[in-house]
N, C-alpha and C. Protein backbone atom coordinates (compact mmCIF):
# COMPACT_ATOMS: atom_id res chain seq x y z
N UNK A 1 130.20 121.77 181.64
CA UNK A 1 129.10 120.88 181.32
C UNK A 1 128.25 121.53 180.24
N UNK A 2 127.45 120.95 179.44
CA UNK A 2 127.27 121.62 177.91
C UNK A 2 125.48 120.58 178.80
N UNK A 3 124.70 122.05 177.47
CA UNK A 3 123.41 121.52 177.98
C UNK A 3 123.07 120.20 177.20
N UNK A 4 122.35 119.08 177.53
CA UNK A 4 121.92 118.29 176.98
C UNK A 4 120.82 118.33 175.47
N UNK A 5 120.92 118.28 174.55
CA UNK A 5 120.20 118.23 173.15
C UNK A 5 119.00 117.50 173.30
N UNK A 6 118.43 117.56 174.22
CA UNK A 6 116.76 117.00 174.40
C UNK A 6 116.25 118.27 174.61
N UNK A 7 114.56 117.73 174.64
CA UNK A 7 113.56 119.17 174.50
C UNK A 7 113.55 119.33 176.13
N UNK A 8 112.61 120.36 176.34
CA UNK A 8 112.55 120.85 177.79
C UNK A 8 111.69 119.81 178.35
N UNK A 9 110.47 119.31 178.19
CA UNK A 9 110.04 118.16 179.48
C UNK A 9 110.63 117.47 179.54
N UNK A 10 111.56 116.90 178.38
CA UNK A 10 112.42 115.64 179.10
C UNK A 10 113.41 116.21 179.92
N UNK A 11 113.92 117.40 179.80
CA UNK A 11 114.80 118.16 180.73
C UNK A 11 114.37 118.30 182.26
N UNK A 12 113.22 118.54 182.60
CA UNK A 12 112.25 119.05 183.48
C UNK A 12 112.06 117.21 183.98
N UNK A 13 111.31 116.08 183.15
CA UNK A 13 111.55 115.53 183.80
C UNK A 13 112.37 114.90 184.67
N UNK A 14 113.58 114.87 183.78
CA UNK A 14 114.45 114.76 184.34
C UNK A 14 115.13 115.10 186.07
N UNK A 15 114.72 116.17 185.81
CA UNK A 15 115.25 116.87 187.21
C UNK A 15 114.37 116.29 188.36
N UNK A 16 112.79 116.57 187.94
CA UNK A 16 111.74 116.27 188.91
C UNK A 16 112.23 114.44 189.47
N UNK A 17 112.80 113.70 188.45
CA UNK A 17 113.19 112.23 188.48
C UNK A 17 114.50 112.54 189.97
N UNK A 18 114.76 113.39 190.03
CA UNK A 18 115.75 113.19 191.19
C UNK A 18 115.54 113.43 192.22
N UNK A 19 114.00 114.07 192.54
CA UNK A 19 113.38 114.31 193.74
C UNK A 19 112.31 113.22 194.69
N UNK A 20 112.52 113.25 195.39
CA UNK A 20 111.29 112.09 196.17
C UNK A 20 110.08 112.15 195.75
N UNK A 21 109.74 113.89 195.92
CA UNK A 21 108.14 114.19 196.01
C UNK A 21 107.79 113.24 193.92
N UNK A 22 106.59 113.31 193.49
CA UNK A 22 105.77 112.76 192.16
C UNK A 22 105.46 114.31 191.70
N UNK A 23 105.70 114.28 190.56
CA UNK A 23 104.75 115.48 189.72
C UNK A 23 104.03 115.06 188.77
N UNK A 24 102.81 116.03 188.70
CA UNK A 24 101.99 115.51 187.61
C UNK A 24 102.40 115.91 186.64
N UNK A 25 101.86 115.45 185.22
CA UNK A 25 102.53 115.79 183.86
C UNK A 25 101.88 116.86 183.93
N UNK A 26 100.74 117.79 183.94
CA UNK A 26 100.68 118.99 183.75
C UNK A 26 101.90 119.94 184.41
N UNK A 27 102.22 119.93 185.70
CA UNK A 27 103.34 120.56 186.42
C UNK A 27 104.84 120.30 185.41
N UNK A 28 104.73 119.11 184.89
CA UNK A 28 106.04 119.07 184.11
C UNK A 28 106.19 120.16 182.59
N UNK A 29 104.52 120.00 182.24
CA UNK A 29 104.25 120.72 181.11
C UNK A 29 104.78 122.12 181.55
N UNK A 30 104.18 122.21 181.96
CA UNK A 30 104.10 123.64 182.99
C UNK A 30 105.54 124.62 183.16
N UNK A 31 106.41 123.31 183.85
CA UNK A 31 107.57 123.43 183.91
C UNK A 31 108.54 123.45 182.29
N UNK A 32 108.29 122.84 181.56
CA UNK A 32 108.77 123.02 180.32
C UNK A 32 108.70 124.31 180.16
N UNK A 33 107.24 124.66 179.95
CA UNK A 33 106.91 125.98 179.06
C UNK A 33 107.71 127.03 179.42
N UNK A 34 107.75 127.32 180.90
CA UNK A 34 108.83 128.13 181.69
C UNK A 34 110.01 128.23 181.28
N UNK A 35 110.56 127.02 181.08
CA UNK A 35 112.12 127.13 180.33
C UNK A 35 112.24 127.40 179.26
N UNK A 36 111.41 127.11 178.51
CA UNK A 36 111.13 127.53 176.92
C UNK A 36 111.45 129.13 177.04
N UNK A 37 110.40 129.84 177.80
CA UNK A 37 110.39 130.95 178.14
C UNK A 37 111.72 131.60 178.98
N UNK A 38 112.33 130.78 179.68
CA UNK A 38 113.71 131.63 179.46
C UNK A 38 114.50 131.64 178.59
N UNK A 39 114.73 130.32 178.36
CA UNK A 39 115.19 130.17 177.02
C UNK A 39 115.42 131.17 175.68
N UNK A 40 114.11 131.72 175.49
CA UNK A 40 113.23 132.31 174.68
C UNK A 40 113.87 133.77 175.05
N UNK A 41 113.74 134.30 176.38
CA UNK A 41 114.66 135.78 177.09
C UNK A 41 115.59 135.31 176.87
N UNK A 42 116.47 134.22 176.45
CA UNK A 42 118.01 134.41 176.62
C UNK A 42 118.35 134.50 175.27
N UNK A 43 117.73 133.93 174.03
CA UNK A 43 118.12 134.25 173.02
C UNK A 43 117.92 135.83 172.47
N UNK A 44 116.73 136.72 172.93
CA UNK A 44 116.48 137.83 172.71
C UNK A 44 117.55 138.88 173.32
N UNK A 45 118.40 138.47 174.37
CA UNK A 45 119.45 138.98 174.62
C UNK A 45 120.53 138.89 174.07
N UNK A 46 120.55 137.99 172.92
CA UNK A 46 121.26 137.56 171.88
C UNK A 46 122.36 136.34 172.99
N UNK A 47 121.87 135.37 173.77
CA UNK A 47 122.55 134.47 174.16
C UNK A 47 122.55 133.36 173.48
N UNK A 48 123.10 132.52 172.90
CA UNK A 48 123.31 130.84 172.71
C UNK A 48 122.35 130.51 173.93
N UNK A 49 121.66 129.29 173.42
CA UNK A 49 120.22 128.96 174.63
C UNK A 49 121.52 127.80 175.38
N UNK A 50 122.34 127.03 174.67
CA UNK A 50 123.42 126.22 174.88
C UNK A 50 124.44 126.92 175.85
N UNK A 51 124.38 128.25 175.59
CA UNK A 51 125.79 129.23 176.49
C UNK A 51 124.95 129.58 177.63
N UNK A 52 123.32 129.94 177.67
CA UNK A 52 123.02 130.55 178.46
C UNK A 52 122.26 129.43 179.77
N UNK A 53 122.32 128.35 179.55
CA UNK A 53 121.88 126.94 180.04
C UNK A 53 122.94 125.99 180.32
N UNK A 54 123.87 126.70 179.74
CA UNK A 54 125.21 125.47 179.99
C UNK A 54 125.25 124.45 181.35
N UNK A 55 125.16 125.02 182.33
CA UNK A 55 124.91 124.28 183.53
C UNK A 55 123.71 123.41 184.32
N UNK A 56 122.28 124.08 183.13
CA UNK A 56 121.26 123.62 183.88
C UNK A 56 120.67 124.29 184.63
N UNK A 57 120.88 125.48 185.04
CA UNK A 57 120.13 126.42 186.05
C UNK A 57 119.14 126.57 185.66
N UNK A 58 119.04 127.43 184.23
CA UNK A 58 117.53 127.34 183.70
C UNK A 58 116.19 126.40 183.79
N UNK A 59 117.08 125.53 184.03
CA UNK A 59 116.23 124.23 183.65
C UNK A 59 116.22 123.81 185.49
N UNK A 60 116.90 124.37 186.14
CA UNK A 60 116.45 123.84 187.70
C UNK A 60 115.58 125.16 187.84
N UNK A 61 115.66 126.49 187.58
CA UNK A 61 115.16 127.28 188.25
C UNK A 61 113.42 127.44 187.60
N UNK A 62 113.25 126.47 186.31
CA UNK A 62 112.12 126.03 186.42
C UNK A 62 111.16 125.24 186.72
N UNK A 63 112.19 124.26 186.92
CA UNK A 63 111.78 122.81 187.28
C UNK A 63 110.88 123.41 189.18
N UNK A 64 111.82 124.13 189.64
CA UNK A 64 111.92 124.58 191.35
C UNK A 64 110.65 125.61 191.08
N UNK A 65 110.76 126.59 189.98
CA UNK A 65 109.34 127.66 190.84
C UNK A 65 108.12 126.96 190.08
N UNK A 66 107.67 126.28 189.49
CA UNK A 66 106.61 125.84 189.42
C UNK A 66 106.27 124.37 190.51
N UNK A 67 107.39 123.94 190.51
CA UNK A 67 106.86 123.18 191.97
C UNK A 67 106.28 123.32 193.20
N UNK A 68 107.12 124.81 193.54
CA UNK A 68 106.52 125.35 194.79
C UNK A 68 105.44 125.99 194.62
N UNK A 69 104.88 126.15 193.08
CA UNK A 69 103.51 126.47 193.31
C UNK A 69 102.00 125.62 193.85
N UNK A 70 102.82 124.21 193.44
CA UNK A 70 102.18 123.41 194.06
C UNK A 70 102.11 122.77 195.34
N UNK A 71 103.59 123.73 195.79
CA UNK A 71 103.67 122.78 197.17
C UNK A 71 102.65 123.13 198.58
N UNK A 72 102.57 124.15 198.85
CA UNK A 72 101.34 125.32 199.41
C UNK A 72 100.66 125.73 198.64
N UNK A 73 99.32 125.95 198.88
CA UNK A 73 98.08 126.50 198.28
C UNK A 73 98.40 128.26 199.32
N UNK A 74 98.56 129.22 197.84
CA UNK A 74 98.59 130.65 198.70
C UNK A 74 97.47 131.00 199.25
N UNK A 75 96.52 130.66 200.10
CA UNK A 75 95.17 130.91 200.80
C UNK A 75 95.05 129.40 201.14
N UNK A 76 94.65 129.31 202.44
CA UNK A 76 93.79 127.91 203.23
C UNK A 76 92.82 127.48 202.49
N UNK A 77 92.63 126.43 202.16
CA UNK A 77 91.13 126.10 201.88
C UNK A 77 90.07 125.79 202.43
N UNK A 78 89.34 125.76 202.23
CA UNK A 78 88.35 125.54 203.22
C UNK A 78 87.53 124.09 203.34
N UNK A 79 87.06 123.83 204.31
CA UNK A 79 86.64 122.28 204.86
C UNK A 79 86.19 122.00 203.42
N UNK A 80 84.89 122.76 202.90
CA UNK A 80 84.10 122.07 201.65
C UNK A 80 84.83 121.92 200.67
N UNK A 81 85.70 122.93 199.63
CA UNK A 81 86.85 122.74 199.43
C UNK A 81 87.78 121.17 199.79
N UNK A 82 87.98 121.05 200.78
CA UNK A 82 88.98 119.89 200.80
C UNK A 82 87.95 118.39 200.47
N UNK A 83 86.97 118.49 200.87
CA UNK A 83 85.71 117.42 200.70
C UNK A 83 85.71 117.41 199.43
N UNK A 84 85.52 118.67 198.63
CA UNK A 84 84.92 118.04 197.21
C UNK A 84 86.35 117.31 196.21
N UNK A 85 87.79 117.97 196.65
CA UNK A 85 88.94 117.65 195.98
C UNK A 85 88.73 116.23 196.69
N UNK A 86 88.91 115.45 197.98
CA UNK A 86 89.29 114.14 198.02
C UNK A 86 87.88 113.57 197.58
N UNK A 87 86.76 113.93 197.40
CA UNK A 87 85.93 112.90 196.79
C UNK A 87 86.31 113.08 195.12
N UNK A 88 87.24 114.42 194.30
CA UNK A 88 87.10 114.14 193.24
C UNK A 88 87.93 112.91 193.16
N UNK A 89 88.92 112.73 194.52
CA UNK A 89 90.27 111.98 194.15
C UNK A 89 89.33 110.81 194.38
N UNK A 90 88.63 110.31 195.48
CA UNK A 90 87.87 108.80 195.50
C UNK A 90 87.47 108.74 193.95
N UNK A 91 86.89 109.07 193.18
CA UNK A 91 86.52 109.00 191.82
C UNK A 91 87.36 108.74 190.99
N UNK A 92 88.24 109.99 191.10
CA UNK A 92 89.75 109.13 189.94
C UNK A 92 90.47 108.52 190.50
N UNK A 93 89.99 107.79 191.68
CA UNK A 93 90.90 106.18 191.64
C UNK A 93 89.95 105.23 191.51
N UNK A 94 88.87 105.17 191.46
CA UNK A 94 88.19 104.62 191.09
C UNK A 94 88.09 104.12 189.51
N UNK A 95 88.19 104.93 188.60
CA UNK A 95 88.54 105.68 187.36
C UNK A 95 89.74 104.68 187.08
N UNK A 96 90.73 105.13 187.93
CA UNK A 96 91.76 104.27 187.81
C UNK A 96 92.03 102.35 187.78
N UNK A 97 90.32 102.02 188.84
CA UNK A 97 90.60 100.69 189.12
C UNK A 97 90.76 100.15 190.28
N UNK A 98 91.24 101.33 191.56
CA UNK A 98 91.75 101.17 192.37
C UNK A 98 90.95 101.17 193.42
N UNK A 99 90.76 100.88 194.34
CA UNK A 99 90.31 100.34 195.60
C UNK A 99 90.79 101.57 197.12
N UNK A 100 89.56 102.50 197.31
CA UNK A 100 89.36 103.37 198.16
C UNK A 100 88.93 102.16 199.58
N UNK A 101 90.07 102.09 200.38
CA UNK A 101 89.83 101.46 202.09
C UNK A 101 90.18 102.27 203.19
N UNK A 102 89.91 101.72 204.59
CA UNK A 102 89.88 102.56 205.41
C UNK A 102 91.30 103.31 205.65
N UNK A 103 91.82 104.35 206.27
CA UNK A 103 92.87 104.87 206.82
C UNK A 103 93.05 105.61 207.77
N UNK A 104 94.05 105.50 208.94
CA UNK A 104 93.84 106.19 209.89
C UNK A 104 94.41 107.58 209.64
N UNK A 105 94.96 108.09 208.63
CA UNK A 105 95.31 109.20 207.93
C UNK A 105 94.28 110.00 208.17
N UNK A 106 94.70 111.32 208.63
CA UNK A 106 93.41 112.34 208.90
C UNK A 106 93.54 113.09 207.60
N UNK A 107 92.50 113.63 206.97
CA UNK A 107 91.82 113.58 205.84
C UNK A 107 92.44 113.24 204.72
N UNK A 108 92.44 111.96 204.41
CA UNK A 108 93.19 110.94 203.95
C UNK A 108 92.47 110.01 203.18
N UNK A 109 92.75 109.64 202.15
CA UNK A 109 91.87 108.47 201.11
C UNK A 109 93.28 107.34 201.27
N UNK A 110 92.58 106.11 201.81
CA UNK A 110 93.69 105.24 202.00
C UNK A 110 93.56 103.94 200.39
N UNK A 111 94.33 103.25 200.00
CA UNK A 111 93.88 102.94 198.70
C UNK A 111 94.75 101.46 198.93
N UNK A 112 94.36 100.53 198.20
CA UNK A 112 94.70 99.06 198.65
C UNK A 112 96.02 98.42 197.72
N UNK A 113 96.49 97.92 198.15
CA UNK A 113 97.83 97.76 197.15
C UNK A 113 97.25 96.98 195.40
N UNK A 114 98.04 96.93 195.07
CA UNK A 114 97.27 96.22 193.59
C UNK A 114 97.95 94.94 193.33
N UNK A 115 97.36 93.54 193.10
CA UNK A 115 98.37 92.33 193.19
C UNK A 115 99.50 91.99 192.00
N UNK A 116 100.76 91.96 192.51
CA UNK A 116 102.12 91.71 191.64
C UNK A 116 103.05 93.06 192.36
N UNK A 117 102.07 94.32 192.90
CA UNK A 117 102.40 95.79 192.70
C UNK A 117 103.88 95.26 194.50
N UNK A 118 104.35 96.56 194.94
CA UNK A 118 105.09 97.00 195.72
C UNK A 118 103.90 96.94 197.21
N UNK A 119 104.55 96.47 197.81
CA UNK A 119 104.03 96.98 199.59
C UNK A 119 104.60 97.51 200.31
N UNK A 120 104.14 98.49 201.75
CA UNK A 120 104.63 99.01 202.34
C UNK A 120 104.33 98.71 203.52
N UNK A 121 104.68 98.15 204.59
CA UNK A 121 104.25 97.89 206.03
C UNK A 121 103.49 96.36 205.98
N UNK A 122 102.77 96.80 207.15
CA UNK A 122 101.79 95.27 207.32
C UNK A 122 100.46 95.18 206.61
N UNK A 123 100.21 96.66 206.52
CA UNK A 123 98.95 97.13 205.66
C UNK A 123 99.29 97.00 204.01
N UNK A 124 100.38 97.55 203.60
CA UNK A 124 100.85 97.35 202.37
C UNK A 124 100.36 98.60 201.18
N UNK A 125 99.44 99.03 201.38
CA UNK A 125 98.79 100.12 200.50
C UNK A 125 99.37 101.59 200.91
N UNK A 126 98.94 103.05 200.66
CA UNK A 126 98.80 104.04 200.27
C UNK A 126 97.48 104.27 201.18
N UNK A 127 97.94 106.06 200.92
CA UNK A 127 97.41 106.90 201.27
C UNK A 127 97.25 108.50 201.00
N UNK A 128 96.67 109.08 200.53
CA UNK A 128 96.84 109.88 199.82
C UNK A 128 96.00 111.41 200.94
N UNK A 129 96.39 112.18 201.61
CA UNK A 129 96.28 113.68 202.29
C UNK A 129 96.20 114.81 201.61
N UNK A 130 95.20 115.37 201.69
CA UNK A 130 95.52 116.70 201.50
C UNK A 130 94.84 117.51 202.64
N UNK A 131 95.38 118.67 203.27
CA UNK A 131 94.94 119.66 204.51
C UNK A 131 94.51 121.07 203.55
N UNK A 132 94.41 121.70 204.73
CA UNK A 132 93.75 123.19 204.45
C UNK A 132 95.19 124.01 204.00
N UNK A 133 96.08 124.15 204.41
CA UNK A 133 97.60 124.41 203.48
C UNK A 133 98.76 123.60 203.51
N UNK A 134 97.99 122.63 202.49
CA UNK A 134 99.34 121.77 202.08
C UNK A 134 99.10 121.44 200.40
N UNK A 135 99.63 120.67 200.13
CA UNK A 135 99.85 119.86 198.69
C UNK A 135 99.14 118.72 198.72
N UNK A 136 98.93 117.57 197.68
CA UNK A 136 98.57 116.73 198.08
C UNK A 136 99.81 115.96 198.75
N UNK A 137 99.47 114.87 199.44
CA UNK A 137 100.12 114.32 200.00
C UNK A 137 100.02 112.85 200.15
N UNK A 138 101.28 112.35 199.32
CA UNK A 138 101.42 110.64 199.42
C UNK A 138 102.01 109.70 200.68
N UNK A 139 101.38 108.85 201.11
CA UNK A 139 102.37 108.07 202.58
C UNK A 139 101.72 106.70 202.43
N UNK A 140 102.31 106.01 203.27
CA UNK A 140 102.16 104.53 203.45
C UNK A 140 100.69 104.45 204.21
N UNK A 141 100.13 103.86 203.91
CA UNK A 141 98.64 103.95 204.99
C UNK A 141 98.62 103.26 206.07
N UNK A 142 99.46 104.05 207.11
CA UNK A 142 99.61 103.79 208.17
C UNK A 142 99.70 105.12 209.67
N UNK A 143 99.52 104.66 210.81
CA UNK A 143 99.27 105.71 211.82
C UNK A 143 100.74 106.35 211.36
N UNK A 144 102.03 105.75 211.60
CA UNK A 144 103.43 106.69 211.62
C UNK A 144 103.48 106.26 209.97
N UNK A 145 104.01 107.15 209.68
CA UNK A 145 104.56 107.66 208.08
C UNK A 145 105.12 108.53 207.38
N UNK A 146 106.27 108.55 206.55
CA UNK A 146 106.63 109.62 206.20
C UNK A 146 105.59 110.40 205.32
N UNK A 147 105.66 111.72 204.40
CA UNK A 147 105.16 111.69 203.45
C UNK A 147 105.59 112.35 202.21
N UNK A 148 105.58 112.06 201.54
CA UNK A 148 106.09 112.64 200.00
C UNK A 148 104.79 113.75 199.20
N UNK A 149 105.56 114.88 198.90
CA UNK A 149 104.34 115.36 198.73
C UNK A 149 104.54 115.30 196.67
N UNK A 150 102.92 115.10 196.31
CA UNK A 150 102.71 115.21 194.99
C UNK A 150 102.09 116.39 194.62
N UNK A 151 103.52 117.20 193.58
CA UNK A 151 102.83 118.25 193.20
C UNK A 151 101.66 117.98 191.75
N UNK A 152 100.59 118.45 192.07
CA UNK A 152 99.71 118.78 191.42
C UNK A 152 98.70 119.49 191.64
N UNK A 153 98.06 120.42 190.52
CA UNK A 153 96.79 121.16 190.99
C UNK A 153 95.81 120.82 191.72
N UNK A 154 95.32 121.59 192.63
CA UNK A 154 94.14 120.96 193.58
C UNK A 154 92.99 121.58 192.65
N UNK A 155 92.87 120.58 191.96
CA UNK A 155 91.37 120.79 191.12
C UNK A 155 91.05 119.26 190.95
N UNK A 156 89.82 119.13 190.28
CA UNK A 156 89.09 117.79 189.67
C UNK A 156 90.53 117.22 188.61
N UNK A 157 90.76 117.89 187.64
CA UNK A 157 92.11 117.47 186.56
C UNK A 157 92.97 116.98 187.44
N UNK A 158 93.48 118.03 188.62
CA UNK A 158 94.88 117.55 189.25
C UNK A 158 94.54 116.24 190.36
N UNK A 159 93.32 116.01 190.65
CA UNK A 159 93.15 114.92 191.29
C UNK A 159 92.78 113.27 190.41
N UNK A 160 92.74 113.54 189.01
CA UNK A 160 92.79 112.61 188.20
C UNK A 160 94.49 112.24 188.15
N UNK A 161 94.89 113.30 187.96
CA UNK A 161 96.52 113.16 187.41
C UNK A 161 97.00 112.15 188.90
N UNK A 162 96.77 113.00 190.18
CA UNK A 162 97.63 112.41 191.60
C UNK A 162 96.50 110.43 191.62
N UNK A 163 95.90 110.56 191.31
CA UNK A 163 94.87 109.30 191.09
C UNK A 163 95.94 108.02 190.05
N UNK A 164 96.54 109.09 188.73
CA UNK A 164 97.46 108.14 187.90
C UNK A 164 98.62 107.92 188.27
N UNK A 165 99.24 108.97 188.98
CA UNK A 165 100.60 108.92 189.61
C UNK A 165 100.37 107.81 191.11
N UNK A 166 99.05 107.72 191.67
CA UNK A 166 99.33 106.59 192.85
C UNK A 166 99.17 105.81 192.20
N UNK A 167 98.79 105.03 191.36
CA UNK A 167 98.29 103.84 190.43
C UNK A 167 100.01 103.52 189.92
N UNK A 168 100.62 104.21 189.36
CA UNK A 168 101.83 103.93 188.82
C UNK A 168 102.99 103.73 190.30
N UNK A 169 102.39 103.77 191.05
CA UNK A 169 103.60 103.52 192.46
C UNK A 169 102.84 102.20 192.66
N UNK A 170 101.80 102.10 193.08
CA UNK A 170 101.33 100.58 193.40
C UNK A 170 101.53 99.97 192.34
N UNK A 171 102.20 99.99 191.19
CA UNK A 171 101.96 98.64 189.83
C UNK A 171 103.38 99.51 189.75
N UNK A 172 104.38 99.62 190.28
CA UNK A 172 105.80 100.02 190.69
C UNK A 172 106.28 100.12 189.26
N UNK A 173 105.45 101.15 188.36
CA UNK A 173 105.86 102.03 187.10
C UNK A 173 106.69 103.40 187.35
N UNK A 174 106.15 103.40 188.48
CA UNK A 174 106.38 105.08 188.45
C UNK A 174 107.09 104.78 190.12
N UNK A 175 108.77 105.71 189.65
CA UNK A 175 109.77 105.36 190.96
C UNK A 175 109.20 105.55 192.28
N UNK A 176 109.43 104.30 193.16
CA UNK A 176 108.80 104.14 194.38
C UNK A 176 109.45 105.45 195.75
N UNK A 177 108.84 106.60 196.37
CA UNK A 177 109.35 107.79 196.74
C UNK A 177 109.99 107.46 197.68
N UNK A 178 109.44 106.06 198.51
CA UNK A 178 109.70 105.91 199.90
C UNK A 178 110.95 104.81 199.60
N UNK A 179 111.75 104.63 198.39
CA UNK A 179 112.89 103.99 198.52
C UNK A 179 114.09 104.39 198.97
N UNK A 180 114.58 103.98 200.20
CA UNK A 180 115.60 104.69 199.76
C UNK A 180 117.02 105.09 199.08
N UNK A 181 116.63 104.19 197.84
CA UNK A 181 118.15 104.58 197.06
C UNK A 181 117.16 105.42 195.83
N UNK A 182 116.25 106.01 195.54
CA UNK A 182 115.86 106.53 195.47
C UNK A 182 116.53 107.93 194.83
């Protein structure tokens, strides 16, 4: 298999496109730069970036460690901490357009479907989690649910980004996680 002649985020997206969990475009950026950067060690070893990528590893083994940086937070956060990230997220969906409603999701911003968009259950909307060590976290806004987790930074930025990435699942732009052909 010969590497593909596209740049690295479309490479990176690519890959992230075959996973359930959503990444934000910074994490994809992120993930590019990484491969660039092996890339970059493999030619200084005097490799073909084409010989030394032939299979794609490069390009999974970056796509994979910057994800898991997002997937656990290395330290718990703390209650205030988690308060000020889901009110930044009530804001950037707001920002977005979108409609913050109730959810029985424990610390959970539940968000209302958008009309033309995809539904899920009887409720039909989203829900968006984040805990003291987890990721954020996408599910159906409902008591039982799976959940898909969205990597992105737990900051004000990364809660704008997970704010655009739920907006693009309810207006079914952005591939629906909980499909399953998926």
């Amino acid at each position: 298999m010969t590497t593909p002649t596209i740049d690295s985020p479309t490479r990176i997206q690519r890959i992230y496109d075959g996973h359930a969990g959503l990444y934000a475009p910074s994490v994809v950026t992120e993930a590019a730069a990484l491969l660039d950067a092996y890339l970059a060690t493999a030619d200084q070893h005097g490799l073909d970036q084409k010989v030394a990528d032939s299979d794609g590893w490069l390009a999974l083994a970056a796509a994979e460690a910057v994800a898991r940086k997002y997937g656990r937070p290395a330290t718990e956060r703390t209650s205030a901490e988690l308060y000020q990230l889901l009110n930044h997220l009530r804001a950037a969906l707001a920002a977005e357009g979108l409609e913050a409603v109730a959810t029985p999701v424990r610390m959970g911003v539940g968000i209302a479907p958008v009309p033309g968009g995809p539904t899920w259950g009887t409720v039909g909307g989203l829900a968006v989690a984040l805990y003291t060590d987890s990721s954020w976290e996408l599910m159906t806004n409902s008591v039982r649910t799976t959940s898909h987790t969205i990597h992105a930074p737990a900051t004000k930025a990364g809660a704008a980004e997970v704010a655009q990435l739920v907006h693009g699942v309810l207006r079914g732009d952005v591939a629906d996680p909980f499909s399953r052909n998926r």
